[in-house]
Protein backbone atom coordinates (compact mmCIF):
# COMPACT_ATOMS: atom_id res chain seq x y z
CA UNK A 1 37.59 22.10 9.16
CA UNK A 2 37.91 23.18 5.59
CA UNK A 3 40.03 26.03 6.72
CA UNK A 4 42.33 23.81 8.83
CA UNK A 5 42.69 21.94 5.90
CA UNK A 6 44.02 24.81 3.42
CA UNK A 7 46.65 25.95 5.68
CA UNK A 8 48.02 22.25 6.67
CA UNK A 9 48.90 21.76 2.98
CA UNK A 10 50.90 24.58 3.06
CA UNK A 11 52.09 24.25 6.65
CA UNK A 12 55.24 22.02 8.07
CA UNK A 13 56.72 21.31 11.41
CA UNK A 14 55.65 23.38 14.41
CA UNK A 15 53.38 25.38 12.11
CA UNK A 16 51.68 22.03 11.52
CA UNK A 17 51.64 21.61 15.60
CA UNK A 18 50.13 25.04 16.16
CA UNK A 19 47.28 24.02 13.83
CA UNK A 20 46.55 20.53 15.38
CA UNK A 21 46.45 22.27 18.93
CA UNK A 22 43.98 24.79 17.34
CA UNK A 23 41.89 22.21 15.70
CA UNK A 24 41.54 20.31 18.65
CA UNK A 25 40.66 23.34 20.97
CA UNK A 26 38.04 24.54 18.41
CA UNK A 27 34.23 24.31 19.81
CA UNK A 28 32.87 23.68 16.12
CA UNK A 29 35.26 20.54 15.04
CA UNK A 30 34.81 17.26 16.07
CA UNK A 31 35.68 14.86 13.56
CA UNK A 32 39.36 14.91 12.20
CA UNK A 33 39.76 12.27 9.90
CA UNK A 34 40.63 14.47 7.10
CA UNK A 35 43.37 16.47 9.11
CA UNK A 36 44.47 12.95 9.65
CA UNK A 37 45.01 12.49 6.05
CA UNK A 38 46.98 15.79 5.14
CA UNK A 39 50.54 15.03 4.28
CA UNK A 40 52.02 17.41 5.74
CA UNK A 41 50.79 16.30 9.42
CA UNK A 42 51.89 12.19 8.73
CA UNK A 43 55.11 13.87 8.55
CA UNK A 44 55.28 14.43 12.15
CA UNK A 45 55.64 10.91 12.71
CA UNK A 46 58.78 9.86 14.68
CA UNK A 47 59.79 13.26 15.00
CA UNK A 48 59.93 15.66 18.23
CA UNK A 49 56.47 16.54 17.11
CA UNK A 50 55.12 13.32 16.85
CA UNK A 51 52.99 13.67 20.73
CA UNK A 52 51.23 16.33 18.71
CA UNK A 53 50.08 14.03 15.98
CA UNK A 54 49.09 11.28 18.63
CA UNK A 55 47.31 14.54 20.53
CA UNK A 56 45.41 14.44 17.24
CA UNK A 57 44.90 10.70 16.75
CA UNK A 58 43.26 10.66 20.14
CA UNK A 59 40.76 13.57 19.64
CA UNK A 60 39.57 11.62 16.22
CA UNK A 61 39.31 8.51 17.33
CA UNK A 62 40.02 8.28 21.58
CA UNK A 63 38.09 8.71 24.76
CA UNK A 64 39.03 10.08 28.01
CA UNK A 65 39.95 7.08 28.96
CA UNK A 66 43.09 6.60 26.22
CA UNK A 67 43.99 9.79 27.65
CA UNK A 68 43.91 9.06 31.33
CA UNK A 69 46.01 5.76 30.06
CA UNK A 70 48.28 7.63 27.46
CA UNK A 71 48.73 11.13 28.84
CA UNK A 72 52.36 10.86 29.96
CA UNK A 73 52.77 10.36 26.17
CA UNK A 74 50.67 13.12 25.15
CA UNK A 75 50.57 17.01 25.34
CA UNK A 76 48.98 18.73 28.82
CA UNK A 77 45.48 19.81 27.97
CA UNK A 78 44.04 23.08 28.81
CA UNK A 79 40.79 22.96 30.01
CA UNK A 80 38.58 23.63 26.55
CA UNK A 81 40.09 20.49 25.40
CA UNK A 82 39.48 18.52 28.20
CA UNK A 83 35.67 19.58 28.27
CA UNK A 84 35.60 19.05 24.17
CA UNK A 85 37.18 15.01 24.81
CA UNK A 86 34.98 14.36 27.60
CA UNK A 87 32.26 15.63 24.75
CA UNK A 88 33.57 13.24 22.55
CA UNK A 89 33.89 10.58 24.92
CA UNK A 90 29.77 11.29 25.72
CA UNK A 91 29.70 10.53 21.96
CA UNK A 92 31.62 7.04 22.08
CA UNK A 93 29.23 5.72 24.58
CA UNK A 94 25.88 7.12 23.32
CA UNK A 95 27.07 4.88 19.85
CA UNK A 96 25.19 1.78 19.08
CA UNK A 97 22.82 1.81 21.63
CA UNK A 98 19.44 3.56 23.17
CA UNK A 99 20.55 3.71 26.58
CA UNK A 100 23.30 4.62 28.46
CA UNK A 101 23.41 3.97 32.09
CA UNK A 102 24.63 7.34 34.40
CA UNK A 103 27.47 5.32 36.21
CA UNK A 104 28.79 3.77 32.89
CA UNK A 105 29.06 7.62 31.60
CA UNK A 106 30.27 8.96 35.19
CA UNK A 107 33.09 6.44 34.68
CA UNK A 108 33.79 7.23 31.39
CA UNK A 109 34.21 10.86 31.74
CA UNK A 110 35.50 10.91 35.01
CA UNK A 111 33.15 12.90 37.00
CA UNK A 112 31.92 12.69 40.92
CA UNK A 113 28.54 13.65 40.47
CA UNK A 114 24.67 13.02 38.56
CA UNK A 115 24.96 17.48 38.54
CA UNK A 116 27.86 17.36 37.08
CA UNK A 117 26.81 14.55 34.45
CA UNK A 118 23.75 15.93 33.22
CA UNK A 119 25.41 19.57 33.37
CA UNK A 120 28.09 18.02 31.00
CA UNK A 121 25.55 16.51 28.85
CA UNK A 122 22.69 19.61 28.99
CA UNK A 123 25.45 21.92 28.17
CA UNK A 124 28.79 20.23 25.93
CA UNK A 125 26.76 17.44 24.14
CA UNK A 126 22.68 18.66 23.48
CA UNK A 127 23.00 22.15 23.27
CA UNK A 128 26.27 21.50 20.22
CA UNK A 129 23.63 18.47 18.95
CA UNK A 130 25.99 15.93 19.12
CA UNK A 131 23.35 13.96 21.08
CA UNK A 132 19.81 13.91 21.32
CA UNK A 133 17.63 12.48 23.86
CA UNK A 134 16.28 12.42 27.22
CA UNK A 135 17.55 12.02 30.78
CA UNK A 136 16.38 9.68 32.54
CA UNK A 137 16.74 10.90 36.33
CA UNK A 138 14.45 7.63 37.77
CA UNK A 139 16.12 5.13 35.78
CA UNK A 140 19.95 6.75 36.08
CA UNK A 141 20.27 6.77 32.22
CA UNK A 142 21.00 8.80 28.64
CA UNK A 143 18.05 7.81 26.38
CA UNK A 144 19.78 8.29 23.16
CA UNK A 145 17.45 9.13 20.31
CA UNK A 146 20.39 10.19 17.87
CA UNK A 147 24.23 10.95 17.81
CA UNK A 148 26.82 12.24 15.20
CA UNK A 149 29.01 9.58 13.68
CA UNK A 150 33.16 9.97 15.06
CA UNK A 151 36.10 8.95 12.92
CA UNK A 152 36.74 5.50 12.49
CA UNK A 153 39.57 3.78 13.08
CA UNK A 154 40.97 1.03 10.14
CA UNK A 155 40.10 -2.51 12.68
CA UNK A 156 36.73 -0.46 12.88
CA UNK A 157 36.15 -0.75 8.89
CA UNK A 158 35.16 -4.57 8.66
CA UNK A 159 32.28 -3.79 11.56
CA UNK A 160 31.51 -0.52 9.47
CA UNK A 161 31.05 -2.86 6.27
CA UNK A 162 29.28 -5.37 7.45
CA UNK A 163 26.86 -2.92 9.31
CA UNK A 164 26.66 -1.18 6.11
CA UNK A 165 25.69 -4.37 3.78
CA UNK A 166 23.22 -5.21 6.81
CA UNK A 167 21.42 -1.91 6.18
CA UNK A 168 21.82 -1.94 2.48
CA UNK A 169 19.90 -5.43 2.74
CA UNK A 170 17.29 -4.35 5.12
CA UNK A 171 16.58 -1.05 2.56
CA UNK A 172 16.19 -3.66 0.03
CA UNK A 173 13.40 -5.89 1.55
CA UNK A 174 11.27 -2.48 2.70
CA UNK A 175 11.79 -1.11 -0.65
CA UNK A 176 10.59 -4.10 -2.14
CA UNK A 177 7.96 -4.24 0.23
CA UNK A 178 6.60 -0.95 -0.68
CA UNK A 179 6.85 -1.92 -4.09
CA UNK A 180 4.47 -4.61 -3.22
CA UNK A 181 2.26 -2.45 -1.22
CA UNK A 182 2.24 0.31 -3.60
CA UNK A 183 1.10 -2.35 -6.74
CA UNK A 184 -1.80 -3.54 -4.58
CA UNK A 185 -2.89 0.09 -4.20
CA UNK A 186 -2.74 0.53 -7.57
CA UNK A 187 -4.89 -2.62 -8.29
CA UNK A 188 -7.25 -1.69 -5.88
CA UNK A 189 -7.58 1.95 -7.22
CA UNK A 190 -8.14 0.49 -10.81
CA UNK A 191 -10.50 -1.88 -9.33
CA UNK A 192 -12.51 0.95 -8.03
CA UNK A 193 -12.25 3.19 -10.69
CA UNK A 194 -13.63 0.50 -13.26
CA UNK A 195 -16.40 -0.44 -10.78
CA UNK A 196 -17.24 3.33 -10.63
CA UNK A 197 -17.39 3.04 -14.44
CA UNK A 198 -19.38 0.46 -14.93
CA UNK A 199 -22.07 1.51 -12.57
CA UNK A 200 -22.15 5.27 -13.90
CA UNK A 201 -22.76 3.38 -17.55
CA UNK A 202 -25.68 1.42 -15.91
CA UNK A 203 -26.57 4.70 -14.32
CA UNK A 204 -26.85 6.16 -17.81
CA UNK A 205 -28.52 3.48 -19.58
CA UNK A 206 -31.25 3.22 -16.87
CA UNK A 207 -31.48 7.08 -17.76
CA UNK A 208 -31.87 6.63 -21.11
CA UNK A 209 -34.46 3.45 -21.08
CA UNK A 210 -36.45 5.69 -18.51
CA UNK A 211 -36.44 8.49 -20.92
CA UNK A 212 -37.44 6.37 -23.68
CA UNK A 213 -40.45 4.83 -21.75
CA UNK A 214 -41.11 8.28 -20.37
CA UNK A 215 -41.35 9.52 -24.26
CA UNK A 216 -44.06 6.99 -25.15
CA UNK A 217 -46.05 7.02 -22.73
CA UNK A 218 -46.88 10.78 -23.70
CA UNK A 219 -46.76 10.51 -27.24
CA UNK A 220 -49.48 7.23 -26.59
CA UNK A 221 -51.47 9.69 -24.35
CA UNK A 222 -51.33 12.46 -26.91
CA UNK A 223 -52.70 9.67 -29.44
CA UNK A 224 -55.91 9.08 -26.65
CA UNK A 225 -56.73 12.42 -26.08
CA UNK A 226 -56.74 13.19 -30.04
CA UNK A 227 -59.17 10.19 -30.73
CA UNK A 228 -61.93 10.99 -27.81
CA UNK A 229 -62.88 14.03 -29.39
CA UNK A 230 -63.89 12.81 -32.62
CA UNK A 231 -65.79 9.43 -31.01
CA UNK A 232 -68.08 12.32 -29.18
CA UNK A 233 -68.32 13.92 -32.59
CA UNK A 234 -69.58 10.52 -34.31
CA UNK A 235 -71.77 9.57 -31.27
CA UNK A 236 -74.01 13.11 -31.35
CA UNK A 237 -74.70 13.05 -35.46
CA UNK A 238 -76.05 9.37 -35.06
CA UNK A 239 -78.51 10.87 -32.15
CA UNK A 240 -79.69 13.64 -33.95
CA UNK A 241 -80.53 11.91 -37.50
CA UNK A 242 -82.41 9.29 -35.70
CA UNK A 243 -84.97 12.14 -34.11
CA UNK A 244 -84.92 13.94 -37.65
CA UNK A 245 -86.02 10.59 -39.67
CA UNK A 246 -88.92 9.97 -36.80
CA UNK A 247 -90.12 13.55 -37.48
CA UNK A 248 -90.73 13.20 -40.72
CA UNK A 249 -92.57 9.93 -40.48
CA UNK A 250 -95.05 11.58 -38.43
CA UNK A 251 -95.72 13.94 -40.55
C-alpha cells in the first residue's frame, strides 16, 4: 500500500483512476482506508471520475452484495477483482462470530455450489490468511478461529468504541486478577522459603547439641579409662604388703 500511497500524492485525475483500479486488482492489498484519505483521490468527488472513487469506497468497506446492488453505478470488474471482493466479502461474514453457516456464505458471494465455496475459501481466503479455521462439511459451516480486521466505515466507529472500552475493561479485571494471583504466589513462596529456614536452623542446632553431647560423652569415657588403671595399681600394693608383714612375723 505504501507505494500506492507515494504516487497518489503526486498523482491527479485519471492518473489517480489508474492507481485506484491497480490498487484494487492487487492480490496483496486489502484494506484501503489510507488511499481513502489521500487528497488527491477525495478530489474525484463529483467529477467524471467519481465511479472510480466509489469503485474504491466499495473495495474498503463493501461486499458483493453493494456491488450486485450498486454496479450500474460502478466500473465493470475484471475477473481478479471480482475473486479479490468475493474475498473480502468471505471476510465481512467471518467478522464477529465463530461460525458461519455454508448457505449464509453461498448467498453472500454468489456461488451455486459447497465445491465452489470451500474452493473459494481453501484457495482466496486461507491460503492469503485472511481467515483461519476449519470447514465444517457435516455441519455446512466456516469455523472461524481468526480473521483480519477491514476498514471501517464512520456509523461503524461508535460500535468500534464501545467494543474497544469493553475490552479495555475486561484487560483490566484479568490484569488485576493476575495481580492478585501473582501476590498470593509470592506469599506462598515466602511462606515456604521461611518454613525451609526455620527448619534447616533446627536442623543445625540439633547438629550442634548432638555434637556437643557426642563430645562429652568421650571426653567422660577418656576420664574412666584413665582412672581404672591406677585403682588396679592401688589394689595390688595393698595385697602384697599384707603377705610381706605376715612373713616377717613368722620369722
Amino acid at each position: 500500500m505504501d507505494q500506492y500511497l507515494l504516487l497518489a500524492k503526486g498523482a491527479r485525475g485519471r492518473a489517480v483512476v489508474d492507481l485506484i483500479h491497480r490498487a484494487v486488482s492487487d492480490p496483496a492489498v486489502f484494506a484501503f482506508g489510507e488511499l481513502l484519505d489521500v487528497q488527491s483521490v477525495r478530489e474525484l468527488e463529483d467529477t467524471e471520475h467519481a465511479a472510480s472513487l466509489a469503485l474504491l469506497k466499495l473495495f474498503s468497506t463493501g461486499t458483493w452484495a453493494d456491488y450486485r446492488q450498486h454496479g450500474a453505478s460502478l466500473p465493470n470488474l475484471t475477473v481478479a477483482q471480482q475473486t479479490k471482493l468475493k474475498q473480502l466479502t468471505v471476510v465481512s461474514l467471518a467478522q464477529g462470530t465463530k461460525e458461519v453457516p455454508y448457505q449464509r456464505l453461498m448467498v453472500g458471494v454468489e456461488v451455486g455450489t459447497v465445491r465452489e465455496l470451500e474452493d473459494l475459501i481453501i484457495t482466496h481466503c486461507f491460503y492469503p490468511a485472511l481467515v483461519s479455521g476449519k470447514l465444517d462439511q457435516r455441519q455446512g459451516c466456516l469455523q472461524v478461529e481468526e480473521v483480519v480486521s477491514r476498514d471501517v466505515m464512520p456509523d461503524q466507529l461508535p460500535a468500534v468504541t464501545q467494543g474497544l472500552a469493553t475490552w479495555l475493561q475486561q484487560s483490566s479485571s484479568v490484569l488485576q486478577q493476575l495481580e492478585q494471583r501473582i501476590q498470593g504466589i509470592e506469599a506462598a513462596t515466602k511462606q515456604t522459603a521461611d518454613r525451609r529456614a526455620a527448619d534447616k536452623a533446627a536442623t543445625e542446632e540439633a547438629k550442634a547439641s548432638l555434637s556437643k553431647e557426642t563430645d562429652f560423652r568421650s571426653q567422660e569415657t577418656m576420664l574412666l579409662d584413665e582412672e581404672q588403671p591406677a585403682e588396679e595399681e592401688r589394689g595390688s600394693g595393698g595385697l602384697g604388703s599384707m603377705f610381706s608383714s605376715r612373713s616377717k612375723r613368722r620369722r
